[in-house]
Protein backbone atom coordinates (compact mmCIF):
# COMPACT_ATOMS: atom_id res chain seq x y z
CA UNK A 1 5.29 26.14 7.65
CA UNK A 2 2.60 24.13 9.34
CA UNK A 3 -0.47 25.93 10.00
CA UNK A 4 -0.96 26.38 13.72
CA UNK A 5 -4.21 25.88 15.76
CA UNK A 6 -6.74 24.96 13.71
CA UNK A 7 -9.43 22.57 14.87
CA UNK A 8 -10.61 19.66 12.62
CA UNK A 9 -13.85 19.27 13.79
CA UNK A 10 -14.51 23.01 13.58
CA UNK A 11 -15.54 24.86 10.98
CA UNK A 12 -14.53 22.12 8.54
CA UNK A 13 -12.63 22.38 5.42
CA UNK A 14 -13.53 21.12 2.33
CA UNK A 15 -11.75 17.78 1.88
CA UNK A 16 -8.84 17.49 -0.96
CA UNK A 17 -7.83 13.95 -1.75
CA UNK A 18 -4.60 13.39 -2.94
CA UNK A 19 -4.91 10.72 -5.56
CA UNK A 20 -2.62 10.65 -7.67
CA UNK A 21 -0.82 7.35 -7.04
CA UNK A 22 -4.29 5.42 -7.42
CA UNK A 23 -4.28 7.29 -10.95
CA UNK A 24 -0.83 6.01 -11.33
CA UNK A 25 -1.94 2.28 -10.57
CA UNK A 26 -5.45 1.09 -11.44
CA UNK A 27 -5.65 -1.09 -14.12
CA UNK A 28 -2.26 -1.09 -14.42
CA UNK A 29 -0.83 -3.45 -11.77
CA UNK A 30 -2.53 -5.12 -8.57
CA UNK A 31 -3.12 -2.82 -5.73
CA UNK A 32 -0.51 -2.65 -2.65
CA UNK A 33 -1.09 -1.85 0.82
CA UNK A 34 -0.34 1.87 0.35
CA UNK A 35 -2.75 1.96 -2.76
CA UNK A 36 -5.63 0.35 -1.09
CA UNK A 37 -5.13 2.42 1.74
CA UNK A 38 -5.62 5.51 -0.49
CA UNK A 39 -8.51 3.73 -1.53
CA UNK A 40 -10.30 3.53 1.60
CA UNK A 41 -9.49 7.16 1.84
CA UNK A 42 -11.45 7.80 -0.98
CA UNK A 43 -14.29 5.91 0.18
CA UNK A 44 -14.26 7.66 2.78
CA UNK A 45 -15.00 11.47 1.60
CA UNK A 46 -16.74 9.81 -0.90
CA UNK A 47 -19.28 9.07 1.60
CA UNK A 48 -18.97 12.54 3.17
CA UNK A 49 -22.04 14.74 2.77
CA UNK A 50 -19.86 17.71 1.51
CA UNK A 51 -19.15 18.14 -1.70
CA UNK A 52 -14.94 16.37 -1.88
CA UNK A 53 -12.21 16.84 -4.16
CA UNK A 54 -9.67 15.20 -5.85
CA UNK A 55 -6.19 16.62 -7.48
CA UNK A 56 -4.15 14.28 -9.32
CA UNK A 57 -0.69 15.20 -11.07
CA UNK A 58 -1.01 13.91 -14.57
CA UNK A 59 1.46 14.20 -17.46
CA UNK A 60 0.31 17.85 -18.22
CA UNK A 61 -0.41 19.09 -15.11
CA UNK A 62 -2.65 18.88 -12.92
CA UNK A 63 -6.23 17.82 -12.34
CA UNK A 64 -9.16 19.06 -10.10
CA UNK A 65 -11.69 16.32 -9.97
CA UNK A 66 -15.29 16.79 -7.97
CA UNK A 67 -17.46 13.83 -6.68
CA UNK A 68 -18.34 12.95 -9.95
CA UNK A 69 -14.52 12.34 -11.37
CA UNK A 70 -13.28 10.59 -7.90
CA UNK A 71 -15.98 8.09 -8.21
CA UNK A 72 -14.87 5.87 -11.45
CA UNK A 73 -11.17 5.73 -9.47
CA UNK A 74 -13.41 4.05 -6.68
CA UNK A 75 -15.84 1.89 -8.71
CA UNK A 76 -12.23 0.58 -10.59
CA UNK A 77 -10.71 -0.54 -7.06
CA UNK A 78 -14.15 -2.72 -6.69
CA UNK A 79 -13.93 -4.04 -9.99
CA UNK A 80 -10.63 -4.97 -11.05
CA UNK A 81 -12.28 -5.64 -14.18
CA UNK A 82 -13.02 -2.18 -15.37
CA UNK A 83 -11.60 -0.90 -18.87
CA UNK A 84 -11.07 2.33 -18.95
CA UNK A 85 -11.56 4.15 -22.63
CA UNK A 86 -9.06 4.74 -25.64
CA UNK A 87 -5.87 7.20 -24.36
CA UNK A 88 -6.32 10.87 -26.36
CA UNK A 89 -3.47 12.44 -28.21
CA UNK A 90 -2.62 14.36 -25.26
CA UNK A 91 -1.91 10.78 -23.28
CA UNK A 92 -0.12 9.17 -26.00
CA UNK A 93 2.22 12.01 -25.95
CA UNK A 94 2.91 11.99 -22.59
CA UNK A 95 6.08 10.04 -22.20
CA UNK A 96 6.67 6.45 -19.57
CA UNK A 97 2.82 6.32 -19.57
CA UNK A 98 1.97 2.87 -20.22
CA UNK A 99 -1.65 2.77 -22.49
CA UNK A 100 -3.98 1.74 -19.01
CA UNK A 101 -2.45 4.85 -17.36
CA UNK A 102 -3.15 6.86 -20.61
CA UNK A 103 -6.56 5.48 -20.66
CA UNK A 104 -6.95 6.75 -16.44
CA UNK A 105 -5.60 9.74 -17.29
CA UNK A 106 -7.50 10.68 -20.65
CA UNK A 107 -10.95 9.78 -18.81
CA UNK A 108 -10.50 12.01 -15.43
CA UNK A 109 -9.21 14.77 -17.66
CA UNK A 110 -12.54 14.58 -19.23
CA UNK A 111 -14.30 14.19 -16.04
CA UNK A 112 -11.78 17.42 -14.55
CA UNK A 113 -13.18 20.53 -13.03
CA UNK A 114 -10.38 22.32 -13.86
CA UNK A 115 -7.11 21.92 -15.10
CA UNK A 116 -3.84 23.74 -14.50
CA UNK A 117 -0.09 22.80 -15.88
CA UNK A 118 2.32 22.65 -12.82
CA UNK A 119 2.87 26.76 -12.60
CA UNK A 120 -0.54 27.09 -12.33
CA UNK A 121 -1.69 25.14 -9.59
CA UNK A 122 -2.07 27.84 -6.96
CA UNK A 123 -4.30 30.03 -8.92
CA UNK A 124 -6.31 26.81 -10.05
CA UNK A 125 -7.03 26.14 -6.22
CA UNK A 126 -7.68 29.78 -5.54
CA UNK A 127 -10.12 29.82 -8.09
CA UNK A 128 -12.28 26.47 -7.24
CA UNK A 129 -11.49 26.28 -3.62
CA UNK A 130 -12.04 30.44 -2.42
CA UNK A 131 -12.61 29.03 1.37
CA UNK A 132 -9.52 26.94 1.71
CA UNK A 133 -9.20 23.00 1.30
CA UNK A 134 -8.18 20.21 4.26
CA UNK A 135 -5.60 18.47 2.03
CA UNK A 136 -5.09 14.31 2.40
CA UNK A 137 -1.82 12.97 1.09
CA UNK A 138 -1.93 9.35 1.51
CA UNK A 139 -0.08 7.65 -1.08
CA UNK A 140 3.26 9.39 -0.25
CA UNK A 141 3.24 10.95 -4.10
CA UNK A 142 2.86 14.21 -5.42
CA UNK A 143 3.81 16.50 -2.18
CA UNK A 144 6.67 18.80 -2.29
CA UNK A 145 7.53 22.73 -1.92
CA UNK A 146 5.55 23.48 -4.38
CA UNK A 147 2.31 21.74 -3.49
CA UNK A 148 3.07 23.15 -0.14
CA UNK A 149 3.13 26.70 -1.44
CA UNK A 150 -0.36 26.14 -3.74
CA UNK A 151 -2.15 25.13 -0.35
CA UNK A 152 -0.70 27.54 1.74
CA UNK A 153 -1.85 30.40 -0.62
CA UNK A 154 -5.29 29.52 -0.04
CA UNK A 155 -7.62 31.44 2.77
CA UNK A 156 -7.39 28.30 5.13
CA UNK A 157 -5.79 25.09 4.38
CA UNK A 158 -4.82 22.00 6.55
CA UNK A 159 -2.47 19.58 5.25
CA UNK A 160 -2.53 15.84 6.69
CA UNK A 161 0.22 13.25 5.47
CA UNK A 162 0.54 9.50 5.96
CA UNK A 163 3.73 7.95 7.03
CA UNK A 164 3.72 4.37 6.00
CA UNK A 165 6.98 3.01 7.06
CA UNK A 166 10.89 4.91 7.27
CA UNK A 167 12.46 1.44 5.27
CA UNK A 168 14.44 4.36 2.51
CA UNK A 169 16.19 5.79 5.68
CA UNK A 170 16.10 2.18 7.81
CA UNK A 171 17.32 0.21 4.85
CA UNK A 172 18.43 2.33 1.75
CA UNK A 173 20.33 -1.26 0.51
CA UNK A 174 16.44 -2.43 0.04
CA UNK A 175 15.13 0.21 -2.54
CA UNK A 176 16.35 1.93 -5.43
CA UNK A 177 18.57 4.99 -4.94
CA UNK A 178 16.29 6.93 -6.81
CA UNK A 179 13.40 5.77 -4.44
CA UNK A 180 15.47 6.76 -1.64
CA UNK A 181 16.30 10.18 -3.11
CA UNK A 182 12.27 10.59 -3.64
CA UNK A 183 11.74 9.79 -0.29
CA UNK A 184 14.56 11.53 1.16
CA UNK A 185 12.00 14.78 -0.38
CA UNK A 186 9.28 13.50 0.77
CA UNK A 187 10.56 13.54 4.61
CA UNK A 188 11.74 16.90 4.36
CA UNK A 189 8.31 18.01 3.03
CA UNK A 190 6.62 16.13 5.61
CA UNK A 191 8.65 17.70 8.60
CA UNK A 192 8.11 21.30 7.01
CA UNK A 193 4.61 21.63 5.77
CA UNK A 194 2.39 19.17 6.91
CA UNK A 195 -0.21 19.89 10.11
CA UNK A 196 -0.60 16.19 10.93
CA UNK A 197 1.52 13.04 10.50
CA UNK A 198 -0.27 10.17 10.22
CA UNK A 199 0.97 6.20 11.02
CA UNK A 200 -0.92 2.96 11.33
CA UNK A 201 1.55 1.49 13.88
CA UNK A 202 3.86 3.07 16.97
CA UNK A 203 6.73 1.45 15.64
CA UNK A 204 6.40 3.60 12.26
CA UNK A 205 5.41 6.78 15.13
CA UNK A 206 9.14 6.14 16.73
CA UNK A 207 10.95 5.55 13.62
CA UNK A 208 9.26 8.91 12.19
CA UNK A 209 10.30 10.47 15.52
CA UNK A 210 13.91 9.49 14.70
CA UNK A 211 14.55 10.77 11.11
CA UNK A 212 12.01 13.87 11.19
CA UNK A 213 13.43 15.28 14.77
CA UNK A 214 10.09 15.40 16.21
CA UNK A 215 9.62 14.08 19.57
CA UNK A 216 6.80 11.50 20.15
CA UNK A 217 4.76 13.90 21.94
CA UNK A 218 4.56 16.45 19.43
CA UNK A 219 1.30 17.21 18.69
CA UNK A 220 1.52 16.28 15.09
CA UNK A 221 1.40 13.13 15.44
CA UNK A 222 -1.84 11.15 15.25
CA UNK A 223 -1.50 7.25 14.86
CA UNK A 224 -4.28 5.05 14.15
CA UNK A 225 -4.07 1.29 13.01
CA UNK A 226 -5.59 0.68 9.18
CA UNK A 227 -8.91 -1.23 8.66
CA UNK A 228 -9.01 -4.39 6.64
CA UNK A 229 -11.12 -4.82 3.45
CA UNK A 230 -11.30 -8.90 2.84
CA UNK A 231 -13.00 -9.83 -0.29
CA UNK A 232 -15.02 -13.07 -0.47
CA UNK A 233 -12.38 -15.51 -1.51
CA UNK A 234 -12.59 -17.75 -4.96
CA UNK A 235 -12.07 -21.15 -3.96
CA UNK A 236 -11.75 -22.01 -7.01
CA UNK A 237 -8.34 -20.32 -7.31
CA UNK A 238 -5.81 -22.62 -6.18
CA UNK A 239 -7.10 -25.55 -8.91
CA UNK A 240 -7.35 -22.56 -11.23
CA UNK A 241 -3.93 -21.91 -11.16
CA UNK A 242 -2.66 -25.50 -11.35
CA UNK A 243 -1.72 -26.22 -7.50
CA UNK A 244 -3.13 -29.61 -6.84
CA UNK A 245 0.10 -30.53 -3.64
CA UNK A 246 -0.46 -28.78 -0.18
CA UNK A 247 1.30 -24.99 -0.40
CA UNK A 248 2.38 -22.84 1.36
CA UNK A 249 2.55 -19.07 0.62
CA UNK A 250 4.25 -15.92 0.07
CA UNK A 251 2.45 -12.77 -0.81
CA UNK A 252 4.14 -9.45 -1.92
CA UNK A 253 5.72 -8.04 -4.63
CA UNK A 254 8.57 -9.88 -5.63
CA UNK A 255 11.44 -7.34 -4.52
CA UNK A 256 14.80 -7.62 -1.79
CA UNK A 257 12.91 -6.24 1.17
CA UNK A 258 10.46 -9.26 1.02
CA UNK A 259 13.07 -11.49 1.58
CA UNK A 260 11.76 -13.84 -1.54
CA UNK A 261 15.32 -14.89 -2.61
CA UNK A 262 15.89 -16.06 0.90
CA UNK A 263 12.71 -18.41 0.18
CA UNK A 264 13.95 -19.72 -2.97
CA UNK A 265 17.08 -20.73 -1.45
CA UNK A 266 15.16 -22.77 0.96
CA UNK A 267 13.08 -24.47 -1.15
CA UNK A 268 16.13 -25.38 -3.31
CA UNK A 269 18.47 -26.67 -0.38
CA UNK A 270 15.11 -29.12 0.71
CA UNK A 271 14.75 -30.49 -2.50
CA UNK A 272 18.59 -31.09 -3.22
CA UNK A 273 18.85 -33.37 0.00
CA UNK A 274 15.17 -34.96 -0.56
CA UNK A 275 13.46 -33.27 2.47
CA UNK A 276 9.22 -33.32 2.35
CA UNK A 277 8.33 -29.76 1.45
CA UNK A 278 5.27 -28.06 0.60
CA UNK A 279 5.14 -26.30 -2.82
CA UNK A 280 5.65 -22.74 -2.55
CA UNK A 281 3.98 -19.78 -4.05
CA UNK A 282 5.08 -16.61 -4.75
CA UNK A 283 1.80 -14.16 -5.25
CA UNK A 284 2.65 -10.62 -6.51
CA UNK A 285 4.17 -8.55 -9.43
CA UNK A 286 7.59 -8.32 -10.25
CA UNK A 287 9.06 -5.75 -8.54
CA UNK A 288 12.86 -4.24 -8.93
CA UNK A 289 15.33 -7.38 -8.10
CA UNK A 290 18.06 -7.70 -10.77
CA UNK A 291 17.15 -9.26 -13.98
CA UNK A 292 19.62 -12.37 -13.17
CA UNK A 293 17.16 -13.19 -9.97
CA UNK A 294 14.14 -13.34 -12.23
CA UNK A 295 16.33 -15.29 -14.94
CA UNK A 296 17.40 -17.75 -12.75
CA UNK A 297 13.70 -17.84 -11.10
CA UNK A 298 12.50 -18.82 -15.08
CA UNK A 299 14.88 -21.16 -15.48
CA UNK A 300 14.75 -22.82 -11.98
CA UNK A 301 14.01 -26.83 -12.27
CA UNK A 302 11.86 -27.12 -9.50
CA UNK A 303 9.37 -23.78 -11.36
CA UNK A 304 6.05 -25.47 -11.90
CA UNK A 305 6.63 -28.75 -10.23
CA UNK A 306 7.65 -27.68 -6.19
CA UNK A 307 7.52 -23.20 -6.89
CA UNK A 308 4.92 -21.68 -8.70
CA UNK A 309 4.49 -17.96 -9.38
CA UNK A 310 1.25 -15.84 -9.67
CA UNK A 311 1.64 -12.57 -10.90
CA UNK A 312 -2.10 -11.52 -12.12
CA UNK A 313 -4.59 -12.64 -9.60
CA UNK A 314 -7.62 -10.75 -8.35
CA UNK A 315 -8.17 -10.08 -4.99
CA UNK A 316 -10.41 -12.79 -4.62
CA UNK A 317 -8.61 -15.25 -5.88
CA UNK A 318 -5.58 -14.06 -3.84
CA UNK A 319 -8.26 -14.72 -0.72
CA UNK A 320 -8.42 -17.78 -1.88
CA UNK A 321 -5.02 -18.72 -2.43
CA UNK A 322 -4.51 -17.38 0.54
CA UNK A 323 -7.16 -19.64 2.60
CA UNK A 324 -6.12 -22.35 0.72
CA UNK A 325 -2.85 -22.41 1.78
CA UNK A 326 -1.25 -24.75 4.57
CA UNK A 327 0.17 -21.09 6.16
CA UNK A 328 1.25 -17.86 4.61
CA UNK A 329 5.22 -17.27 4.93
CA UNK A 330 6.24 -13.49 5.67
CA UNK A 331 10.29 -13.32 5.49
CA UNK A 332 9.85 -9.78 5.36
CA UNK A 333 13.24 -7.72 6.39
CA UNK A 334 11.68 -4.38 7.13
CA UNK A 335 7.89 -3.66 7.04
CA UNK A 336 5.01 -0.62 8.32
CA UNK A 337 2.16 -2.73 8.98
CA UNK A 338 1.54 -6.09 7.88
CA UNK A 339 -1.40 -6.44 5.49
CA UNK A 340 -0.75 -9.76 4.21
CA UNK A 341 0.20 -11.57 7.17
CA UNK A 342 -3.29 -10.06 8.47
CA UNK A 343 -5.50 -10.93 5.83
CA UNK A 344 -4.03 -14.28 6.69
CA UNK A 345 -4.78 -14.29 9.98
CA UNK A 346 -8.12 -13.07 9.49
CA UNK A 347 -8.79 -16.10 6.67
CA UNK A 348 -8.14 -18.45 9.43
CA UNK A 349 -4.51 -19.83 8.00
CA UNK A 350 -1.39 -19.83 9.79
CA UNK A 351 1.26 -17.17 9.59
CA UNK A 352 4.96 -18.03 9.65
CA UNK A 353 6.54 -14.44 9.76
CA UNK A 354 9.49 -12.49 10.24
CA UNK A 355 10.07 -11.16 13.90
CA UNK A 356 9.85 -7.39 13.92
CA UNK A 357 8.90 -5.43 16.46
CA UNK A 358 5.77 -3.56 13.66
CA UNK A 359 4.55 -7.43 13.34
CA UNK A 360 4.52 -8.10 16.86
CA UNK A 361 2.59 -4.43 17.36
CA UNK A 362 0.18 -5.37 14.81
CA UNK A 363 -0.27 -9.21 14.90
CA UNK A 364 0.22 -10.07 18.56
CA UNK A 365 0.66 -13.24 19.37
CA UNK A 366 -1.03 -15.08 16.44
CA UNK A 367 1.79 -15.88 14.00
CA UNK A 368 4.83 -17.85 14.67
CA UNK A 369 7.39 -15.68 14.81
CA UNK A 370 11.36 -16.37 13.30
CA UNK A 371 14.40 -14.36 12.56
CA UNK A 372 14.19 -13.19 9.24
CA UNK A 373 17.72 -14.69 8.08
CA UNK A 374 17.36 -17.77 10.19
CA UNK A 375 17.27 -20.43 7.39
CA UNK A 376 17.68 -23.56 9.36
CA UNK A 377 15.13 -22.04 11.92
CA UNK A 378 12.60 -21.09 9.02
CA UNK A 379 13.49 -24.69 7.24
CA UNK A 380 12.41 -26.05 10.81
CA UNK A 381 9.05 -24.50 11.21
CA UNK A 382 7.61 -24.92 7.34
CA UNK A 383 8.43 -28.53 7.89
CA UNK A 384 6.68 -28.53 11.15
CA UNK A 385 3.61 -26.84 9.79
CA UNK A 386 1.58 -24.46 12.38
CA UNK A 387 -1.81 -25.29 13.93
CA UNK A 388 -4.64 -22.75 13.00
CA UNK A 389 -4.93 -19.38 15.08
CA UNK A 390 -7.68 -19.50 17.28
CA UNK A 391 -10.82 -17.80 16.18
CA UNK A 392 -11.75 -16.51 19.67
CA UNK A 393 -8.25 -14.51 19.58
CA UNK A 394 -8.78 -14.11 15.50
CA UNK A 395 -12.19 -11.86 16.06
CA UNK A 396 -10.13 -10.46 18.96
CA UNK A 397 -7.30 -9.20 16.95
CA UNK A 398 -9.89 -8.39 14.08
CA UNK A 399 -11.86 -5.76 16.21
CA UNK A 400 -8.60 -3.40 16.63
CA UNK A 401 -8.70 -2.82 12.73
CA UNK A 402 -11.53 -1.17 10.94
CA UNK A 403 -11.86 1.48 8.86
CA UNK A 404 -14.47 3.44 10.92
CA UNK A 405 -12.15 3.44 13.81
CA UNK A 406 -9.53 4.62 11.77
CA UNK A 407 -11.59 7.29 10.58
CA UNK A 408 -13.06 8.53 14.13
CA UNK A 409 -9.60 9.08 15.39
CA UNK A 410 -7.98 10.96 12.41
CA UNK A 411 -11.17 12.70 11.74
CA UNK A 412 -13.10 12.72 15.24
């Protein structure tokens, strides 16, 4: 059960970062939203005076990491470049760990304060932790009963969770079923144990109201827009990767809920009956379409001349694919913030986005805004092109997201 009445800015806890899914992720794939948002978490009580702490769920257990093992996790989300060492014989026996997850997990198990296999993990964080913890789950991994029961057995504990969107419940047709079993858990966890909910938007606030039975007043609640990080973008990057016509762009992993298919089909029906088109882009990994979408994708005519696709970049050449583009496309069917269409905006390049009431929360009146299964509508407006946002109402916009505001209401 939730603890009740405790005061965050009294008598503090120490902090216990969740970070697991960044574990899970760097150096394996490029970053999404939700990762780089438990990144900026981790900035964060890395720059806290207090000594912080890290727990990570590895393939043995479990990890207790101090400053000193949270801050390689945060110098490898600056620099995308980092190797991490050889995996031990304890990683390579862990099974569905690919080697750069082995390698992550073989150096913080090193770096560890203490280690504990998955019965253990109360006594493990009664041992290190004797005054209680304030734990931070951000990445929506590694929280159930259990977990819930480790904390709960210390002194004093607090447990804050961050809800980044409902699309399992809102659109189970758009994940995996086993994704929408996980998260299904993770709900039910949410609406037992945790102290605070967390959201970046209102929309994401209402739709948590709906499938947690809370009502939008309950004090649990705390919502609080993200910051945006925005590297320096390569220019270099669009000659880099071979686009020499005007482009436009989609970034996003590759997957149903980003509409990408929806795209192609666009792109196809322009070229068939000769219409002027941009090229387009797809920028992220892979993610879980069926193998015949990604077949047909490889073995599209028009791959390489008219659509190109960039799995691999660093974030700043996706900046700079991303400024370099004629507008950014965002067919999105369901959605909890809007990072892309934002870093967009930001860059100074026009968005062409889905309309959803999250977008319209976070992105005002900046994009132009279509139905997301319009085709003719969304044929009508690439063709068109968009004239640049205004940077008075840019740096407007820009002001309601930074990290430090973020910060000063969750933690203020």
């Amino acid at each position: 059960m939730a603890a009740e009445g405790m005061r965050l800015n009294q008598d503090p806890l120490p902090l216990l970062l969740d970070v697991t899914r960044l574990a899970s992720r760097i150096g394996d794939r490029r970053l999404s939203g939700v990762d780089r948002v438990e990144a900026a978490y981790l900035r964060f009580v890395l720059s806290q005076p207090d000594m912080p702490y890290g727990l990570v769920r590895s393939g043995f257990g479990y990890l207790l990491l101090d400053r000193a093992g949270l801050q390689p996790l945060c110098d490898a989300v600056a620099d995308e470049t980092i190797s991490w060492g050889r995996p031990d014989l304890l990683s390579r026996l862990a099974r569905h760990r690919s080697k750069a997850r082995a390698g992550v997990e073989t150096t913080l198990r090193a770096l560890s304060i203490a280690r504990a296999p998955r019965s253990g993990l109360g006594r493990m964080l009664r041992k290190c932790l004797p005054d209680g913890a304030h734990y931070l789950n951000v990445g929506e991994t590694n929280f159930d009963g259990p977990v819930a029961m480790a904390l709960r057995g210390l002194r004093r504990s607090w447990i804050d969770m961050v809800l980044h969107d409902t699309i399992p419940c809102d659109f189970p047709d758009l994940v995996t079923p086993a994704s929408a079993a996980r998260f299904d858990k993770r709900l039910r966890a949410m609406r037992t144990h945790a102290d605070r909910i967390i959201t970046a938007t209102w929309a994401v606030q209402q739709a948590g109201c709906r499938h947690l039975g809370l009502g939008s007043e309950d004090a649990r609640w705390c919502v609080a827009p993200f910051g945006l990080d925005l590297p320096e973008p390569d220019a270099k990057a669009p000659a880099r990767h071979g686009l020499t016509r005007p482009y436009m762009l989609a970034l996003g992993t590759l997957e149903p809920r980003k509409n990408i298919t929806f795209l192609l089909e666009i792109w196809r029906q322009a070229t068939a009956t000769g219409s002027a088109m941009p090229d387009l882009v797809l920028c992220g990994a892979r993610g879980w379409y069926p193998a015949k979408v990604f077949a047909a994708l490889d073995a599209d005519p028009l791959r390489g001349v008219h659509i190109h696709e960039i799995n691999d970049a660093l974030d700043p050449e996706v900046a700079g694919l991303i400024e370099g583009a004629e507008a950014l496309l965002f067919p999105t069917v369901a959605e909890g913030f809007g990072f892309p269409p934002l870093e967009a905006i930001a860059l100074g390049v026009p968005v062409i986005c889905s309309d959803l009431p999250v977008l319209r929360e976070t992105l005002g009146a900046l994009p132009v805004y279509v139905a997301p299964g319009d085709s003719y509508a969304w044929t009508s407006k690439i063709k068109q092109g968009c004239a640049k946002p205004d940077p008075t109402a840019v740096e407007a916009l820009l002001d309601r997201f930074t990290w430090e505001q973020h910060f000063a209401r969750v933690f203020g």
